[in-house]
PDB file of N, CA and C in Angstrom:
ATOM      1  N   UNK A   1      84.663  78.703 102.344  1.00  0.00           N
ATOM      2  CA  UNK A   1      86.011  78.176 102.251  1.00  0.00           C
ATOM      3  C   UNK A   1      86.984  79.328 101.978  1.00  0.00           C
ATOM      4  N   UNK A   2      87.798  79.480 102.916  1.00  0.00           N
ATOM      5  CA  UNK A   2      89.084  80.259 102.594  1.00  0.00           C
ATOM      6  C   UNK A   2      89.667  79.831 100.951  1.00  0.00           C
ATOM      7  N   UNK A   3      90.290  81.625 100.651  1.00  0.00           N
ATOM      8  CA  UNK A   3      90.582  81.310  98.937  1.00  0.00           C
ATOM      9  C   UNK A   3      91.516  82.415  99.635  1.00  0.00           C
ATOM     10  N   UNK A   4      93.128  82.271  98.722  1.00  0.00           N
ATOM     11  CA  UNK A   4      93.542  83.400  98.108  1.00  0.00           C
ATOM     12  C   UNK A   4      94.421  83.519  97.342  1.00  0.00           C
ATOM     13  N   UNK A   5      94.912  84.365  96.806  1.00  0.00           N
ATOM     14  CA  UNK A   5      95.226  85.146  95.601  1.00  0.00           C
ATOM     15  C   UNK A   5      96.508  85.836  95.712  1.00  0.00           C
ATOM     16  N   UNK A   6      97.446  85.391  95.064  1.00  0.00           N
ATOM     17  CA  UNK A   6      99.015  85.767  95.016  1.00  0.00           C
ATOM     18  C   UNK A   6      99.328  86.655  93.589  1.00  0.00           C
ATOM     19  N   UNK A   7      99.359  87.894  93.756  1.00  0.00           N
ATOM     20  CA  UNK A   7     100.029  88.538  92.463  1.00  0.00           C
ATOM     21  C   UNK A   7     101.467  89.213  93.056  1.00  0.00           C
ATOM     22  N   UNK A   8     102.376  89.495  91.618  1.00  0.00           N
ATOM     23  CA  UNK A   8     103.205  90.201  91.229  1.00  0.00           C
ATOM     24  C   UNK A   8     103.057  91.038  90.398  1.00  0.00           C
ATOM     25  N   UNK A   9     104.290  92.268  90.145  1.00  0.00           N
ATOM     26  CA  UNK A   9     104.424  93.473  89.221  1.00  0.00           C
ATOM     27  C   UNK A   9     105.290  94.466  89.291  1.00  0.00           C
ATOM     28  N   UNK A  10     106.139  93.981  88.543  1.00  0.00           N
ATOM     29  CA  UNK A  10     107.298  94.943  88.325  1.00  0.00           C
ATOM     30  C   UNK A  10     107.224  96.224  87.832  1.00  0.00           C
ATOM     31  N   UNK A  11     107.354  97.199  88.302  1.00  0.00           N
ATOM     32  CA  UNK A  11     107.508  98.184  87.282  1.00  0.00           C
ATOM     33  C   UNK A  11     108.786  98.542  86.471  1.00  0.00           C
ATOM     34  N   UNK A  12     108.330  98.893  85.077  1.00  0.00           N
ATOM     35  CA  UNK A  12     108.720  99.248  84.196  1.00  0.00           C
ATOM     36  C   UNK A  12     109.650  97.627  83.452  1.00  0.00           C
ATOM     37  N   UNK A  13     108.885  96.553  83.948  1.00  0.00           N
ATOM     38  CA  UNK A  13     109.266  94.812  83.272  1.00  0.00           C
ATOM     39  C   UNK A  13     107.671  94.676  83.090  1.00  0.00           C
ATOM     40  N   UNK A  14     107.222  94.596  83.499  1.00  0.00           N
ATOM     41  CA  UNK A  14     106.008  93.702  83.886  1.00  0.00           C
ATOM     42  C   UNK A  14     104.651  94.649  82.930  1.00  0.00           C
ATOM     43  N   UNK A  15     103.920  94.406  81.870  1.00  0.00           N
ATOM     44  CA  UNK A  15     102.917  95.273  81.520  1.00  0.00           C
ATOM     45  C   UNK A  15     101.696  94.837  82.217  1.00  0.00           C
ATOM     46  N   UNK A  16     101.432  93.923  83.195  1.00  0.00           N
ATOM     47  CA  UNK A  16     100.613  94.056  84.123  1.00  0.00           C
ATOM     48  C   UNK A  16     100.592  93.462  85.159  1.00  0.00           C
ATOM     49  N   UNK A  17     100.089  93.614  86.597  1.00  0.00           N
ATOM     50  CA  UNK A  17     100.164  92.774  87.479  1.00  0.00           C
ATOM     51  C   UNK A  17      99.735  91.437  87.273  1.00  0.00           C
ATOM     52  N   UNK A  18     100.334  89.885  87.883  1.00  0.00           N
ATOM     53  CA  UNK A  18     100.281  88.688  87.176  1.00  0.00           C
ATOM     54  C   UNK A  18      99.857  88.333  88.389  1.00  0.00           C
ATOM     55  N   UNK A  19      99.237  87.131  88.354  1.00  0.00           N
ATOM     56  CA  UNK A  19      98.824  86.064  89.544  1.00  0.00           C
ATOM     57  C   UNK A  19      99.491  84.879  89.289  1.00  0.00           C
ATOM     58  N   UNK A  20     100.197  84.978  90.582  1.00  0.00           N
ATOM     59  CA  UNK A  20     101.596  83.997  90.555  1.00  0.00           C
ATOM     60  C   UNK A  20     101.499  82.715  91.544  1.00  0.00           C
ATOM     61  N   UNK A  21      99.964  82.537  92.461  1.00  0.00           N
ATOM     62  CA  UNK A  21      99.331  81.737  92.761  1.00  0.00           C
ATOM     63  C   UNK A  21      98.113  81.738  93.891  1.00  0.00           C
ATOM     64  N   UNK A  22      96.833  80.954  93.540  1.00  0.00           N
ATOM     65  CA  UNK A  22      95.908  80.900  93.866  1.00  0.00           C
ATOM     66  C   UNK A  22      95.550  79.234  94.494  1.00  0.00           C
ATOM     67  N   UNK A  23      94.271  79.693  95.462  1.00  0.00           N
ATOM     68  CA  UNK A  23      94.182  78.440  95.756  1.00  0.00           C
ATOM     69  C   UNK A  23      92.983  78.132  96.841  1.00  0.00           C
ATOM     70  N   UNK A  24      92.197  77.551  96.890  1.00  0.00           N
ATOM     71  CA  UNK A  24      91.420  77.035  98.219  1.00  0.00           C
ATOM     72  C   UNK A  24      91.346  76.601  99.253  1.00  0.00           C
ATOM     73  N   UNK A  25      91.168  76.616 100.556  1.00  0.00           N
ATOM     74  CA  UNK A  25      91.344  75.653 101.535  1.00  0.00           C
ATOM     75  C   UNK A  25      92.586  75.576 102.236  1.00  0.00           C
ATOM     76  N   UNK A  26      93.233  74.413 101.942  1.00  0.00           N
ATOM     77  CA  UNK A  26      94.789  73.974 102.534  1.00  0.00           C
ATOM     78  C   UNK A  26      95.676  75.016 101.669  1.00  0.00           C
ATOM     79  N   UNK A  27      95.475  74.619 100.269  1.00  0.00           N
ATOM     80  CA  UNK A  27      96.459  75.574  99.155  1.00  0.00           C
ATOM     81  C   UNK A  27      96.459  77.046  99.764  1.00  0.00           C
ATOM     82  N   UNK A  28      95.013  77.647  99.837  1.00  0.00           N
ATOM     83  CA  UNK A  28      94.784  79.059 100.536  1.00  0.00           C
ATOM     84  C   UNK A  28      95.710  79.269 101.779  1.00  0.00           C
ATOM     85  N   UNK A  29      95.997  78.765 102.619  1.00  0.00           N
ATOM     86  CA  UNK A  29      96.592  78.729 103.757  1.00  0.00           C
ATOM     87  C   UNK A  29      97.459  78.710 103.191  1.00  0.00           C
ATOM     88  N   UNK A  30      98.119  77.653 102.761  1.00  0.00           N
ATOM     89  CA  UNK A  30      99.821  77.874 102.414  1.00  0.00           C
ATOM     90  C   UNK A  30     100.266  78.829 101.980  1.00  0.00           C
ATOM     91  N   UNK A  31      99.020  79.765 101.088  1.00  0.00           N
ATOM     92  CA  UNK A  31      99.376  80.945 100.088  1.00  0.00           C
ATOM     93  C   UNK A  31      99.848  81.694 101.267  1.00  0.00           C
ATOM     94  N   UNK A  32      98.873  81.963 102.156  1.00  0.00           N
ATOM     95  CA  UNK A  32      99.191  82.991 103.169  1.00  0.00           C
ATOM     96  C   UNK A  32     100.222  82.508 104.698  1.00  0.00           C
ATOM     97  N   UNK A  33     100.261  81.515 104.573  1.00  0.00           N
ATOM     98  CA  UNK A  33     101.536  81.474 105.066  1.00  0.00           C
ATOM     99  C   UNK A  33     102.943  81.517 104.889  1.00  0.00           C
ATOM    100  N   UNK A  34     103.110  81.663 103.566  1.00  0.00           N
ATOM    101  CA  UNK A  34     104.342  81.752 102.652  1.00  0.00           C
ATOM    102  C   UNK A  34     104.627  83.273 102.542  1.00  0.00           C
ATOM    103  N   UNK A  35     103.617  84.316 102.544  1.00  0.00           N
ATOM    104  CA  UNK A  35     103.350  85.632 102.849  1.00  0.00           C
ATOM    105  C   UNK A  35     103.589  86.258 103.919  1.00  0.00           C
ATOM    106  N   UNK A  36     103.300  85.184 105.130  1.00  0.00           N
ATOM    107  CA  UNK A  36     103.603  85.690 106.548  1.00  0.00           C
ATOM    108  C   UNK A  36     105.055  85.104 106.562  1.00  0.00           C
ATOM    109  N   UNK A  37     105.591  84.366 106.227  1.00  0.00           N
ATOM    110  CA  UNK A  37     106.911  83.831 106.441  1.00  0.00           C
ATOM    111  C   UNK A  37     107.883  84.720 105.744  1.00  0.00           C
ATOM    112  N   UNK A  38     107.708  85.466 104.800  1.00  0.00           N
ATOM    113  CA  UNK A  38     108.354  86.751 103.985  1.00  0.00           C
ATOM    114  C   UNK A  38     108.065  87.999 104.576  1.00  0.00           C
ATOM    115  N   UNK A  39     107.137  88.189 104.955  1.00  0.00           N
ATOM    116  CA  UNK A  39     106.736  89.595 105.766  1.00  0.00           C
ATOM    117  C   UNK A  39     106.314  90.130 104.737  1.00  0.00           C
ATOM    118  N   UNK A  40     105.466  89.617 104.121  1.00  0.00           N
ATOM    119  CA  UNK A  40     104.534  90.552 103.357  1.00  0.00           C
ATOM    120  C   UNK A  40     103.208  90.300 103.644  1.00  0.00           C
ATOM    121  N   UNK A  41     102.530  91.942 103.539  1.00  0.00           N
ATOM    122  CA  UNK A  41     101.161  92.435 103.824  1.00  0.00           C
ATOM    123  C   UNK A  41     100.396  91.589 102.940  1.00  0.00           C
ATOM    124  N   UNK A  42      99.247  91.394 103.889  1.00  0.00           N
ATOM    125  CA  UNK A  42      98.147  90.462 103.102  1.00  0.00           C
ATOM    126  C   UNK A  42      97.461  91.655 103.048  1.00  0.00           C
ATOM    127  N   UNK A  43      96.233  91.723 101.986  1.00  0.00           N
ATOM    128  CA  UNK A  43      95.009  92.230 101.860  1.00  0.00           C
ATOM    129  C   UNK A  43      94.067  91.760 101.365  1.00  0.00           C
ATOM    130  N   UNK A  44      92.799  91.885 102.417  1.00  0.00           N
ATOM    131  CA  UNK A  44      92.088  90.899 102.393  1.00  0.00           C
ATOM    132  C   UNK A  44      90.441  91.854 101.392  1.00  0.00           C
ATOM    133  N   UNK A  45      90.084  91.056 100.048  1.00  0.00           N
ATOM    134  CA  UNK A  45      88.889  91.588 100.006  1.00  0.00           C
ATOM    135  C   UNK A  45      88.682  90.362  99.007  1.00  0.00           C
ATOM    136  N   UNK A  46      87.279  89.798 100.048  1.00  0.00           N
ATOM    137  CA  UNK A  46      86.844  88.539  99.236  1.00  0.00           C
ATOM    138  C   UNK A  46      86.121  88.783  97.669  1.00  0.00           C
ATOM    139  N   UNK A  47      85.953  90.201  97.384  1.00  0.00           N
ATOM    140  CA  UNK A  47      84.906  90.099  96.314  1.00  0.00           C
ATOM    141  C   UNK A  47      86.243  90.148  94.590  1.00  0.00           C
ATOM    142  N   UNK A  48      87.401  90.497  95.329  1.00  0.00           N
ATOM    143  CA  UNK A  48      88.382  90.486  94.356  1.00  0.00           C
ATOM    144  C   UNK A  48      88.841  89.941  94.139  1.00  0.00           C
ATOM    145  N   UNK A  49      89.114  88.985  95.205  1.00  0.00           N
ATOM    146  CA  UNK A  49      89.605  87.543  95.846  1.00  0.00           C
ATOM    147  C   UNK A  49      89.027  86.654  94.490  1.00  0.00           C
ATOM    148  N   UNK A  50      87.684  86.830  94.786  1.00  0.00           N
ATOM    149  CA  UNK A  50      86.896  85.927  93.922  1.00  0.00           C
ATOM    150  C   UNK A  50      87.112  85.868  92.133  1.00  0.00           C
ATOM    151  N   UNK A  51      87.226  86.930  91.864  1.00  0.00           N
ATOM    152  CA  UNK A  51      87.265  87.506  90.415  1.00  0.00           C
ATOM    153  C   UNK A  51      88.706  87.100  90.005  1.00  0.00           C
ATOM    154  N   UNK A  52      90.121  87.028  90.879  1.00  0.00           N
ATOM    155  CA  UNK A  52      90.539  86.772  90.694  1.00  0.00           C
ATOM    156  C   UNK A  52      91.033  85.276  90.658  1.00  0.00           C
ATOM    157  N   UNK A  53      90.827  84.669  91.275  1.00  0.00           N
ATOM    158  CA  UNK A  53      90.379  83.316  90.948  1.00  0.00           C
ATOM    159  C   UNK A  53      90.017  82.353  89.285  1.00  0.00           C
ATOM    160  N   UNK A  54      89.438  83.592  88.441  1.00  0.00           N
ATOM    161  CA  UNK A  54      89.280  83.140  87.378  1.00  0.00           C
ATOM    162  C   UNK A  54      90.225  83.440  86.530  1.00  0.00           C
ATOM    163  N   UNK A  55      91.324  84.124  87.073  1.00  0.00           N
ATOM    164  CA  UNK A  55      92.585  84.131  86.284  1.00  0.00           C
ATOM    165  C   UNK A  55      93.529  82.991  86.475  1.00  0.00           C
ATOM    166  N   UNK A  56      93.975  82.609  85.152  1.00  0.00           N
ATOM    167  CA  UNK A  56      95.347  82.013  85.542  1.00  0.00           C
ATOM    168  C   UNK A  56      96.576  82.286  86.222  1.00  0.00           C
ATOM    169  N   UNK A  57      96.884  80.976  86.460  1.00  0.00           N
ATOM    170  CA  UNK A  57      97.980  81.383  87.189  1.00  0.00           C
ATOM    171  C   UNK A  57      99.482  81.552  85.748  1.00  0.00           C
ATOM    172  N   UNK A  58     100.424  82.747  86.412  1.00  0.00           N
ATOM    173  CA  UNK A  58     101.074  83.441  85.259  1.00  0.00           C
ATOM    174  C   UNK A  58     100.731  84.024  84.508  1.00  0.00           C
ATOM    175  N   UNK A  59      98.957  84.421  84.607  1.00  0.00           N
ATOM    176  CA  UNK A  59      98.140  85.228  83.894  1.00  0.00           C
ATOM    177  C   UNK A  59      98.227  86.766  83.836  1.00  0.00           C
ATOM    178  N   UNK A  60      98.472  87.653  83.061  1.00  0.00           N
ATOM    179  CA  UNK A  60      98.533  89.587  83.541  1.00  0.00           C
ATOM    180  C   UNK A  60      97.179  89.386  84.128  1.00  0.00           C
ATOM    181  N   UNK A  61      96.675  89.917  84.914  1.00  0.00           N
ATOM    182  CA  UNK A  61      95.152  90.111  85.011  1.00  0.00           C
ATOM    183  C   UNK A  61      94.446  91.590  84.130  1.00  0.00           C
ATOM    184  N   UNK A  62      93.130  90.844  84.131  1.00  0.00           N
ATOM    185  CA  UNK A  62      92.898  91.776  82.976  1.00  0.00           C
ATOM    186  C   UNK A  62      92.169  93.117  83.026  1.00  0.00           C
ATOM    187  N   UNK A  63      92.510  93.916  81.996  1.00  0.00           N
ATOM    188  CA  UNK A  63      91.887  95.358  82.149  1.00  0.00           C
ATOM    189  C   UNK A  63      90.961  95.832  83.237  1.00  0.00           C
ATOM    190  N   UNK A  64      89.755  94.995  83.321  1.00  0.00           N
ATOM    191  CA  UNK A  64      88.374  95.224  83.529  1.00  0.00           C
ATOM    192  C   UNK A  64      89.272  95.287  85.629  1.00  0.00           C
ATOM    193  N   UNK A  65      90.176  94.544  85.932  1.00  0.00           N
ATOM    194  CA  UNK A  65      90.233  94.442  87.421  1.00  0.00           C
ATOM    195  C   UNK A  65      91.683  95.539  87.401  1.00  0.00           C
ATOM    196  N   UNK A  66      91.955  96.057  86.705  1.00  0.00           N
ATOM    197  CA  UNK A  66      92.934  96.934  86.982  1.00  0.00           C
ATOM    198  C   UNK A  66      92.977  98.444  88.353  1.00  0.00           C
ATOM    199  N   UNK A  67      91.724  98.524  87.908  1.00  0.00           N
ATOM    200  CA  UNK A  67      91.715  99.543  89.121  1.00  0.00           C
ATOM    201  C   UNK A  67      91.274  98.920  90.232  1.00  0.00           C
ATOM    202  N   UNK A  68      90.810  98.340  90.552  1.00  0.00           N
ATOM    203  CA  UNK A  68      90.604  97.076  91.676  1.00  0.00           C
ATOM    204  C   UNK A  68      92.364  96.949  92.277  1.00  0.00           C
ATOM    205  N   UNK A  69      93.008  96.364  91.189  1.00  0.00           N
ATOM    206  CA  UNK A  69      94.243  96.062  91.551  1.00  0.00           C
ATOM    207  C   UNK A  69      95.230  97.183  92.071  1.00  0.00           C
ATOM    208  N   UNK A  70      95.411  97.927  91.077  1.00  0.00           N
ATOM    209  CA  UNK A  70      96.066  99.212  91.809  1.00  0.00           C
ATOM    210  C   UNK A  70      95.680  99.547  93.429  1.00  0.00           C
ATOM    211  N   UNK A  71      94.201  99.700  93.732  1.00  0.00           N
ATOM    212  CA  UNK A  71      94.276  99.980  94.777  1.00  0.00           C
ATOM    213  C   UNK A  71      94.957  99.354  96.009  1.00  0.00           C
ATOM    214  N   UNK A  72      94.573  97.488  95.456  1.00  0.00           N
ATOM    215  CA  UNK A  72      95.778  96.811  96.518  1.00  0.00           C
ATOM    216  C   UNK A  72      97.676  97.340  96.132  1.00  0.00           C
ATOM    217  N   UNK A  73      97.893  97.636  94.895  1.00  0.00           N
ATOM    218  CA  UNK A  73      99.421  98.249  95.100  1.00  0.00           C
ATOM    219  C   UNK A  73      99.529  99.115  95.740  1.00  0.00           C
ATOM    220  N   UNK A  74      98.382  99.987  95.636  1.00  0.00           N
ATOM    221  CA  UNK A  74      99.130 101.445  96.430  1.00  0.00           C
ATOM    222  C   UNK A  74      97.993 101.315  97.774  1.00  0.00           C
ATOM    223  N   UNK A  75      97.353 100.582  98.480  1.00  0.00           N
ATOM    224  CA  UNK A  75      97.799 100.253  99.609  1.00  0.00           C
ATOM    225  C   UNK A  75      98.766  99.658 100.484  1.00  0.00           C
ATOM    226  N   UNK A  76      98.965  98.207  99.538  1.00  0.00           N
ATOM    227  CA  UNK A  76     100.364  97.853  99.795  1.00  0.00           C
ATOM    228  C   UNK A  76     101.783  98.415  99.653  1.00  0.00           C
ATOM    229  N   UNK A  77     102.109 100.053  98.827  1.00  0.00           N
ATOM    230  CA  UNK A  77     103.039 100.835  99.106  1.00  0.00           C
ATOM    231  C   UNK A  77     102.687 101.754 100.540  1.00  0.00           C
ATOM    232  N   UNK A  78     102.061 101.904 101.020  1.00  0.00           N
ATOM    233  CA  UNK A  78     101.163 102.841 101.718  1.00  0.00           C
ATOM    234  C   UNK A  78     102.008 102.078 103.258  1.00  0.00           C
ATOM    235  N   UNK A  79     101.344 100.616 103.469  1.00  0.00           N
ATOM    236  CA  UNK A  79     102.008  99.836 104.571  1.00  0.00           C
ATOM    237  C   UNK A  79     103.706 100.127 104.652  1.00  0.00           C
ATOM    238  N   UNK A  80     104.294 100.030 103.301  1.00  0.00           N
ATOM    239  CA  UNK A  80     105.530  99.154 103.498  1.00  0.00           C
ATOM    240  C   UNK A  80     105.766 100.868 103.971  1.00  0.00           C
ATOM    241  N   UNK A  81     105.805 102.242 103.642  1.00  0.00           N
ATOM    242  CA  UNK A  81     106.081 103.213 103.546  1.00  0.00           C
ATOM    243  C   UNK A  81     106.120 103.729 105.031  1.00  0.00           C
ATOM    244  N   UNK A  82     105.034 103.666 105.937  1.00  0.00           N
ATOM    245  CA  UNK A  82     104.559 103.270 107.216  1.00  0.00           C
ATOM    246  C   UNK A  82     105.686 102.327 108.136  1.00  0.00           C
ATOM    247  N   UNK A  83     105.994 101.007 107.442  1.00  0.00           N
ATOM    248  CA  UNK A  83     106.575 100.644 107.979  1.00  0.00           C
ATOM    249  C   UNK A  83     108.110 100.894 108.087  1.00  0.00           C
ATOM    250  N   UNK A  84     108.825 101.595 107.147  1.00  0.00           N
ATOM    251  CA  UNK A  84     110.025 102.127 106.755  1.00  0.00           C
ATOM    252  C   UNK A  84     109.918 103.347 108.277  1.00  0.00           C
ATOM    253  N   UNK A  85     108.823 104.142 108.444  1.00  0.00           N
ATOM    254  CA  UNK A  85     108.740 105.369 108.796  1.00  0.00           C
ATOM    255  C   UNK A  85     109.328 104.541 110.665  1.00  0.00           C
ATOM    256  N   UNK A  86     108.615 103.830 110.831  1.00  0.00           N
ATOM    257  CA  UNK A  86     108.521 103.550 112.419  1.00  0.00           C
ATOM    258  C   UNK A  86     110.204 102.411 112.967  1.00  0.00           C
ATOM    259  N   UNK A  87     110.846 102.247 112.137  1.00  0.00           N
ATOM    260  CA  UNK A  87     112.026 101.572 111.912  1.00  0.00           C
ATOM    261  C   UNK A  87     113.064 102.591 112.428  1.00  0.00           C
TER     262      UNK A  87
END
């Protein structure tokens, strides 16, 4: 079953990235269609996917997935940076 996983993170507001919504199935879809309707980059990795899942939603996520997480920020700066370049 399709799952995914919506975070935020402000820098220099935010003391950690938050999951701002999750979901299975139909919910999963909507997540990522609400993503494609904004033009924002999905990234897809089910094993983080998963872990995150056991966070709440409005939850910081916690220590232990932090470097996990970073790597989706600074891939996801990596795209948008890319995409600035070809504009």
């Amino acid at each position: 079953m399709k799952k995914a996983v919506a975070m935020k993170y402000k820098a220099y507001e935010d003391a950690a990235p938050k999951v701002i919504a999750k979901g299975e199935g139909h919910i999963a879809q909507k997540i990522i269609q609400k993503a494609q309707e904004y033009d924002i980059s999905i990234f897809q990795n089910p094993e983080l996917t998963n872990m995150l899942m056991d966070v709440e939603v409005n939850d910081n996520i916690p220590p232990e997935l932090y470097k996990a997480v970073v790597e989706v920020f600074v891939w996801l700066h990596q795209v948008q940076d890319k995409a600035k370049l070809s504009q």
